[in-house]
Protein backbone atom coordinates (compact mmCIF):
# COMPACT_ATOMS: atom_id res chain seq x y z
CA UNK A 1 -10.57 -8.92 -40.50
CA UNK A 2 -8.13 -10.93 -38.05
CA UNK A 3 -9.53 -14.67 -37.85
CA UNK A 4 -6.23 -16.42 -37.19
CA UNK A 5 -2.97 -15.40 -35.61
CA UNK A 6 0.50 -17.28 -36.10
CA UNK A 7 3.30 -17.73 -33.75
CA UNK A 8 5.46 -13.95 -33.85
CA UNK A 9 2.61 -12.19 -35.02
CA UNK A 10 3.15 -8.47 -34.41
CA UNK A 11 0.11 -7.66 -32.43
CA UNK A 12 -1.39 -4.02 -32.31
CA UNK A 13 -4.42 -2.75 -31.20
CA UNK A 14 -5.19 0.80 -31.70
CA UNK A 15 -7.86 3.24 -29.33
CA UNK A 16 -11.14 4.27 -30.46
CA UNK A 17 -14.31 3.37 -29.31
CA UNK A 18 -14.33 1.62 -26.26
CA UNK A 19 -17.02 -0.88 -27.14
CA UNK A 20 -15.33 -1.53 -30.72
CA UNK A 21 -11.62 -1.86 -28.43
CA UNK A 22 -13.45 -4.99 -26.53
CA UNK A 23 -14.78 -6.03 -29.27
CA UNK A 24 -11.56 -6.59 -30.98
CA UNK A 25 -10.01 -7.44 -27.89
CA UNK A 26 -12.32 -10.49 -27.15
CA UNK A 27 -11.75 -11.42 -30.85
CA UNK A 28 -7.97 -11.56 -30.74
CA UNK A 29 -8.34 -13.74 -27.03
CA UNK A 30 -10.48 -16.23 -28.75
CA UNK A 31 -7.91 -16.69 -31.73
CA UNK A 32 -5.14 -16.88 -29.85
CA UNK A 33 -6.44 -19.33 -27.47
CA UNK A 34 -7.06 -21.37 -30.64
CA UNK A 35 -3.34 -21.88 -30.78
CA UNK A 36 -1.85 -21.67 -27.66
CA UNK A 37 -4.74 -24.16 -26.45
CA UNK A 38 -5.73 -22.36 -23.37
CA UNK A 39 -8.95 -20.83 -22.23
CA UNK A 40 -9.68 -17.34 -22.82
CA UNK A 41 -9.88 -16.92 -18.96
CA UNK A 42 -6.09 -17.62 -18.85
CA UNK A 43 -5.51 -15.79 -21.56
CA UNK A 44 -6.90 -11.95 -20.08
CA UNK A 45 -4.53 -10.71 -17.50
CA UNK A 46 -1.18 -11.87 -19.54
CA UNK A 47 -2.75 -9.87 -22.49
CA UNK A 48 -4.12 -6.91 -20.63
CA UNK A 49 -0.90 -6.49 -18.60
CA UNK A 50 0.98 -6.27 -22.25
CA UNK A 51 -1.35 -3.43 -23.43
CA UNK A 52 -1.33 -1.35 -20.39
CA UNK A 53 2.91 -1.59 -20.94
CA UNK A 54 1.79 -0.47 -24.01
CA UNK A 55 0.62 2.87 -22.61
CA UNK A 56 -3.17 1.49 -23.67
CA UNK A 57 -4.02 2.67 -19.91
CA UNK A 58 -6.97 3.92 -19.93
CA UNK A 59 -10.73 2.81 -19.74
CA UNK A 60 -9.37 -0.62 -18.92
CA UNK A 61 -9.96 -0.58 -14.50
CA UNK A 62 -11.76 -4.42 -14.69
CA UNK A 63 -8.93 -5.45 -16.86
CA UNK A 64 -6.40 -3.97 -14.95
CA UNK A 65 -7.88 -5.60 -11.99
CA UNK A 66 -7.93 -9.39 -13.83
CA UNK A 67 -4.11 -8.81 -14.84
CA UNK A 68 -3.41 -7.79 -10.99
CA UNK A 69 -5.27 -11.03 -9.84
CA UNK A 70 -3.18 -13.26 -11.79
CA UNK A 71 0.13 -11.69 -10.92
CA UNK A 72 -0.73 -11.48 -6.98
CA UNK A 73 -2.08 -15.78 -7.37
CA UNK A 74 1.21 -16.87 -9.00
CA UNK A 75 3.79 -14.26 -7.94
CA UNK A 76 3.19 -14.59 -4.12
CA UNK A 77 5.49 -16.91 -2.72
CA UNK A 78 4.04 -17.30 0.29
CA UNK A 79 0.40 -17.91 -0.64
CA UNK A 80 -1.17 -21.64 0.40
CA UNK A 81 -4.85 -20.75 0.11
CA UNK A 82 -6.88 -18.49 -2.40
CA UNK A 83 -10.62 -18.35 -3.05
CA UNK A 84 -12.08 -15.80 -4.97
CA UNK A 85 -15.81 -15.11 -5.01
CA UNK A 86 -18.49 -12.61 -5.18
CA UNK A 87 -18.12 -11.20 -1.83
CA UNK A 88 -13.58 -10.76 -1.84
CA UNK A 89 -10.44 -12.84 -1.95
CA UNK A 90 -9.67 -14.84 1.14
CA UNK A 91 -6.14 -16.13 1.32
CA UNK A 92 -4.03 -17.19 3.78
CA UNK A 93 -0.21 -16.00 3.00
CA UNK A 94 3.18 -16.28 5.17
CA UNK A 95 0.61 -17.78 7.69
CA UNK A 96 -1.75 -15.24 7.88
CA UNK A 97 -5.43 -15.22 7.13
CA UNK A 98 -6.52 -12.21 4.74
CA UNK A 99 -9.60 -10.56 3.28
CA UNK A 100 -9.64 -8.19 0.12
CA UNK A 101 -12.84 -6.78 -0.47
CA UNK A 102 -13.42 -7.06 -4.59
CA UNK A 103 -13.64 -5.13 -7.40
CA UNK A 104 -13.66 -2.14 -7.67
CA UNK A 105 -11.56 -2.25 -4.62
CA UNK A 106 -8.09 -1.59 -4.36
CA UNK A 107 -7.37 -3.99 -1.65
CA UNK A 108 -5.84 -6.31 -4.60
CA UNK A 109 -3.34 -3.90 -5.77
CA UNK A 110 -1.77 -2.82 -2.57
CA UNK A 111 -1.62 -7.05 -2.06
CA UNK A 112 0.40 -6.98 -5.00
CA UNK A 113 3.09 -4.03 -3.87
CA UNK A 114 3.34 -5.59 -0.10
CA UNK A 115 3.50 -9.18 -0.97
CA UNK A 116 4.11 -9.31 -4.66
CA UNK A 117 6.34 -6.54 -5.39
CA UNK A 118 7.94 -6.63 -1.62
CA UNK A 119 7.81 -2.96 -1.14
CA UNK A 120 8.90 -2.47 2.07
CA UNK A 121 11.65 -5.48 2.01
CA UNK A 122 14.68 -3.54 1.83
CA UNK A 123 14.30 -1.86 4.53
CA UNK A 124 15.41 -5.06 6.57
CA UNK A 125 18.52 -4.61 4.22
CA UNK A 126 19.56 -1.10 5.84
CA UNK A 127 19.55 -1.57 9.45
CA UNK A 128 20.80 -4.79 11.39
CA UNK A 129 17.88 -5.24 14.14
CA UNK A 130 19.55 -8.25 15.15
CA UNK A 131 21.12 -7.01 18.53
CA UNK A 132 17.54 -6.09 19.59
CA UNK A 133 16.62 -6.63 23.01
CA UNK A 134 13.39 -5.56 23.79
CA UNK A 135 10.17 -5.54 20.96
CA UNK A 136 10.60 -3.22 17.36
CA UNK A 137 7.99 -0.27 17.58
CA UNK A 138 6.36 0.61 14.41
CA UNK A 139 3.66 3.51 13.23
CA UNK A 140 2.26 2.24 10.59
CA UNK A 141 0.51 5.31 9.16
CA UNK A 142 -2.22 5.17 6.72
CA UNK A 143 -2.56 1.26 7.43
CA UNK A 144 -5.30 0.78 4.94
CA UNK A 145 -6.65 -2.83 5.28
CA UNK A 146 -3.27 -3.95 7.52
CA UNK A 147 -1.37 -5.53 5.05
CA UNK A 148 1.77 -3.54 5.38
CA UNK A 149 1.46 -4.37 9.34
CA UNK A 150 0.89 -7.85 8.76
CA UNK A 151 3.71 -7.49 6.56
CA UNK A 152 6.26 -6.21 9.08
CA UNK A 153 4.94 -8.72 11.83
CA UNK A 154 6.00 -11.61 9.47
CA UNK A 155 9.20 -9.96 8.84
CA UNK A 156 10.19 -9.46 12.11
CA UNK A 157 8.83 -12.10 14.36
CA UNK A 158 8.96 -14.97 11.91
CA UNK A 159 12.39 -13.84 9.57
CA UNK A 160 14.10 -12.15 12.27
CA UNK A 161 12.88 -14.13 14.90
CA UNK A 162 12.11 -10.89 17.33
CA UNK A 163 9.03 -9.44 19.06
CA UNK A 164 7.30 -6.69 17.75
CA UNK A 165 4.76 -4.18 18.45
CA UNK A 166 2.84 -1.71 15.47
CA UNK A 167 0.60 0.64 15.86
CA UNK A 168 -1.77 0.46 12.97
CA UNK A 169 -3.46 3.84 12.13
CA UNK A 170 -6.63 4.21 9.56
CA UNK A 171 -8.87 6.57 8.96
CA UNK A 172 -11.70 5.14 7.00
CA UNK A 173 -14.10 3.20 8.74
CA UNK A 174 -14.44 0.50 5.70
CA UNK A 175 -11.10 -0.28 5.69
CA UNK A 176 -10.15 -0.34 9.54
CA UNK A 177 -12.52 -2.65 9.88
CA UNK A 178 -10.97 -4.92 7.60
CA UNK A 179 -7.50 -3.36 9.33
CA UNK A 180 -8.92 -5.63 12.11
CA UNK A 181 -10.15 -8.46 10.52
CA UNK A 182 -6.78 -9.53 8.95
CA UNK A 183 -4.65 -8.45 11.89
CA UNK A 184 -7.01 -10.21 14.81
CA UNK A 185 -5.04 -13.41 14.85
CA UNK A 186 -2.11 -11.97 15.56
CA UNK A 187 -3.32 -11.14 19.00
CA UNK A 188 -1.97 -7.72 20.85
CA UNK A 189 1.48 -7.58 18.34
CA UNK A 190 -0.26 -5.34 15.71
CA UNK A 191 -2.78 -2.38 17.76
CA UNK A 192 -5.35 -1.20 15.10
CA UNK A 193 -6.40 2.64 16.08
CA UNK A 194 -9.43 4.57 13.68
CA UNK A 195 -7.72 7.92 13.43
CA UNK A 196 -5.43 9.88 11.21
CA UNK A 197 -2.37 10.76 11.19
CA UNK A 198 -2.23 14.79 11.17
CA UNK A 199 0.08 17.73 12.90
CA UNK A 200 -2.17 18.34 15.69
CA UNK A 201 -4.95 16.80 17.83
CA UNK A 202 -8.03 17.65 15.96
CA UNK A 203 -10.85 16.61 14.37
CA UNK A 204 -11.00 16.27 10.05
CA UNK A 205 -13.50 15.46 7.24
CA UNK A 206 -13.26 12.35 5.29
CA UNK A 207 -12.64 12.58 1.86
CA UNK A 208 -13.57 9.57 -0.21
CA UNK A 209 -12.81 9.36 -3.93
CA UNK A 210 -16.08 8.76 -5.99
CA UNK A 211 -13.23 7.09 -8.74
CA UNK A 212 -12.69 3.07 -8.48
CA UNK A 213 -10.12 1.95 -6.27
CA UNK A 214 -11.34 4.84 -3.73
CA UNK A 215 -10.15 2.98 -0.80
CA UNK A 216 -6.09 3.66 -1.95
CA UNK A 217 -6.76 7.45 -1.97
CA UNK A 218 -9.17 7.96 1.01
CA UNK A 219 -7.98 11.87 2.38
CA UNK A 220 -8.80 13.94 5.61
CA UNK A 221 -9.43 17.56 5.14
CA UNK A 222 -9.85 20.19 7.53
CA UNK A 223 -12.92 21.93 5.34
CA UNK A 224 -16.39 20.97 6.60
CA UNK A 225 -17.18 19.14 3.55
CA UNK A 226 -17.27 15.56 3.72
CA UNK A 227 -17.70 12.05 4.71
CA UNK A 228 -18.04 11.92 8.15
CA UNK A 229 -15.63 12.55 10.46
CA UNK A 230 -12.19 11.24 11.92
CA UNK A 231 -10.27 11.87 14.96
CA UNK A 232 -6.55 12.76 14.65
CA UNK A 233 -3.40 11.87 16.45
CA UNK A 234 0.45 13.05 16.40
CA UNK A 235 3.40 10.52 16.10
CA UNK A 236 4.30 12.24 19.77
CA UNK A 237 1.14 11.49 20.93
CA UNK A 238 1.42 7.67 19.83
CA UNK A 239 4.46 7.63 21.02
CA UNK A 240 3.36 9.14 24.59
CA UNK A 241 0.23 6.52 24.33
CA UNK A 242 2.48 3.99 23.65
CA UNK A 243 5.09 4.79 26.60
CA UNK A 244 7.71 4.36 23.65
CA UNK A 245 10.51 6.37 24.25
CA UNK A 246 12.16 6.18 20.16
CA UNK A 247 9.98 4.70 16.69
CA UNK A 248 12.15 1.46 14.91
CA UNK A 249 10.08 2.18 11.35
CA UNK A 250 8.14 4.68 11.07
CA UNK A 251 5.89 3.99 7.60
CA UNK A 252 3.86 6.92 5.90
CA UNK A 253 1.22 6.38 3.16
CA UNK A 254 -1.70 9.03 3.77
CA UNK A 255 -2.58 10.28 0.93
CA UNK A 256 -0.89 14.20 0.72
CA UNK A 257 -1.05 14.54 4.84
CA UNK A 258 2.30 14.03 5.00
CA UNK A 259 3.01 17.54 4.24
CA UNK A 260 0.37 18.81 7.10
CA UNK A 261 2.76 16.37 9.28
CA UNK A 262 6.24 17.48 8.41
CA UNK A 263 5.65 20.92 6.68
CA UNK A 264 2.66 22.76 8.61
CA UNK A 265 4.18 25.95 10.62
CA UNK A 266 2.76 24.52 13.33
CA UNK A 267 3.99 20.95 13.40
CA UNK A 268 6.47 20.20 16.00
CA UNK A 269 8.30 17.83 14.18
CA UNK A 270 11.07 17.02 16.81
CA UNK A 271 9.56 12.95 17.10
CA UNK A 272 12.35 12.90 14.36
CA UNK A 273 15.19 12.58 16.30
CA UNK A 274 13.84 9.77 17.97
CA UNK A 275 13.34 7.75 14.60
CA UNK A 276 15.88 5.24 13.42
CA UNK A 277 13.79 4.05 9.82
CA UNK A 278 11.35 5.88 7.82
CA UNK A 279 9.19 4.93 4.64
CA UNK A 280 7.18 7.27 3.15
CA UNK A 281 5.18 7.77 0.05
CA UNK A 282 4.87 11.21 -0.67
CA UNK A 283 2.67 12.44 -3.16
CA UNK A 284 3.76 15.48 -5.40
CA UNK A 285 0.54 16.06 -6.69
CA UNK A 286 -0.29 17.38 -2.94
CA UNK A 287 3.04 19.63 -2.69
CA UNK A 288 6.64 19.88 -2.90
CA UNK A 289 8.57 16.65 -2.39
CA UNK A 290 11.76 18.55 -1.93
CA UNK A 291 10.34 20.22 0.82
CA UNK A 292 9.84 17.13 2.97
CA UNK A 293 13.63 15.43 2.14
CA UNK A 294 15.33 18.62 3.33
CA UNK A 295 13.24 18.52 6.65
CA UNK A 296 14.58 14.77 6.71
CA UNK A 297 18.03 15.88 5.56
CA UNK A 298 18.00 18.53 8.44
CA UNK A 299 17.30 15.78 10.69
CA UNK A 300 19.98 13.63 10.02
CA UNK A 301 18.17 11.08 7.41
CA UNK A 302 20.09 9.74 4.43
CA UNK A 303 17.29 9.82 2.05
CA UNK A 304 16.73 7.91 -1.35
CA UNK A 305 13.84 6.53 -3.93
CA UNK A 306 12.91 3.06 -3.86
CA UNK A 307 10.04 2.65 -6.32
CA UNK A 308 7.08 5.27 -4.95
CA UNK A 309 8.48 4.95 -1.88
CA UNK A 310 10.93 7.46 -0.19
CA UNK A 311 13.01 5.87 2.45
CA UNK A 312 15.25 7.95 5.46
CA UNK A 313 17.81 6.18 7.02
CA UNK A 314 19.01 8.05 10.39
CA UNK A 315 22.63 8.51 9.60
CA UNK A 316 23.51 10.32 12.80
CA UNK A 317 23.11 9.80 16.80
CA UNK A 318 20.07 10.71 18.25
CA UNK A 319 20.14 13.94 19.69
CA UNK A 320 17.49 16.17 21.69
């Protein structure tokens, strides 16, 4: 039985029962607190994090969530304020005041890819926007909780020191509703719409996940099954709401729809040549990833991997 561990111990911890993994887990937090002279509380997320490199993934979602927390705290640069309790996170960062509903939410790990991990950074690396005259229009597509949007707004108005305008798009009423709760102080710049993004002007089911972190993987369906149901709108028909005439970034994360969007026989798909940016996260459990960069290809996007992100940079003029 482990009671003591020294400095360069070779620490391994092998899978069985769940209860006896804790068990020993706990254990080896309490004796290594004993030497390191920090409370176990500390101690959790750095030790979690190294198990789940250690392909230990699964049956650990609290865990997970606790090594997430202490990443997004001391990894965000531009975090000021942070208050955790019972009822969500409330921070303010790069200015803005947000809300992340807690656990078993996933509102703390998409924090962590927008504002952590920078996600969407580099695409401020592949087009100069500096020569812009008039305000940057982004779709922000499968907005979630509006973090990517409040994202871009910072980026753009505060960075690049230019106006902006983004359409923010959600589908599930949970999370538009905190879509609008962290982007309401940034008055008209970021325009929060409850809808989908789909190929055609319909209406769809709501899929929820009954797994944690539901809220990252929230689908529409065109079966009758469901929960609830959403209305749908077209990038042309933003675009025509909008009186926008060409999309600066157009940003993609819902959930396996992207293939209704760009590979349905009835998708008119011809918004593309009136795209300069795109990011995309396209999900090959859904369908064939391929499928979608040869559309883009066709269209005159360079296309390349960042991460789980797919990014198309128009390459060519824009032609009708």
């Amino acid at each position: 039985m482990m009671s003591t561990l020294k400095h360069g111990t070779s620490l391994k911890c092998y899978w069985g029962n769940r209860n006896n993994l804790m068990e020993k887990l706990s254990r080896i937090i309490r004796s290594i607190s004993q030497h390191v002279k920090l409370e176990p509380q500390f101690l959790i997320p750095k030790l979690i994090y190294s198990l789940f490199k250690s392909n230990l993934k699964f049956g650990f979602d609290r865990y997970t969530y606790a090594s997430c927390l202490y990443e997004s705290k001391f990894g965000c640069q531009g975090l000021t304020f942070w208050n955790y309790t019972k009822n969500g996170l409330f921070l303010i960062c790069e200015g803005a005041e947000l809300f992340l509903r807690p656990f078993p939410s996933s509102d703390l790990f998409v924090f962590r890819q927008v504002f952590v991990d920078l996600q969407y950074r580099p695409l401020f690396n592949y087009f100069d926007f500096s020569n812009f005259v008039r305000p940057l229009r982004i779709i922000d597509a499968g907005a979630n909780i509006g973090l990517s949007s409040v994202f871009f707004f910072n980026e753009i108005q505060n960075r690049l020191n230019l106006d902006v305008s983004i359409y923010a798009i959600e589908p599930d009423n949970d999370s538009f509703n905190s879509l609008v709760r962290n982007t309401a102080s940034l008055d008209t710049k970021i325009i929060p719409k409850k809808a989908a993004l789909w190929h055609a002007k319909t209406r769809l089911s709501l899929i929820k996940s009954a797994n944690y972190f539901s809220e990252w993987g929230v689908k529409v369906s065109n079966e009758l099954d469901g929960n609830g149901l959403v209305d749908t709108k077209t990038v042309a028909g933003i675009m025509e709401e909008m009186e926008w005439d060409e999309i600066d970034i157009l940003k993609i994360d819902i959930e396996g729809s992207e293939f209704e969007v760009f590979l349905n026989r009835n998708a008119d798909i011809s918004f593309l040549y009136k795209v300069r940016l795109i990011a995309i996260e396209i999900h090959n459990n859904e369908g064939d990833k391929q499928a979608i960069v040869d559309v883009l290809n066709n269209y005159g996007f360079d296309v390349f991997d960042h991460g789980e992100l797919t990014f198309a940079l128009r390459s060519k003029n824009y032609t009708n």
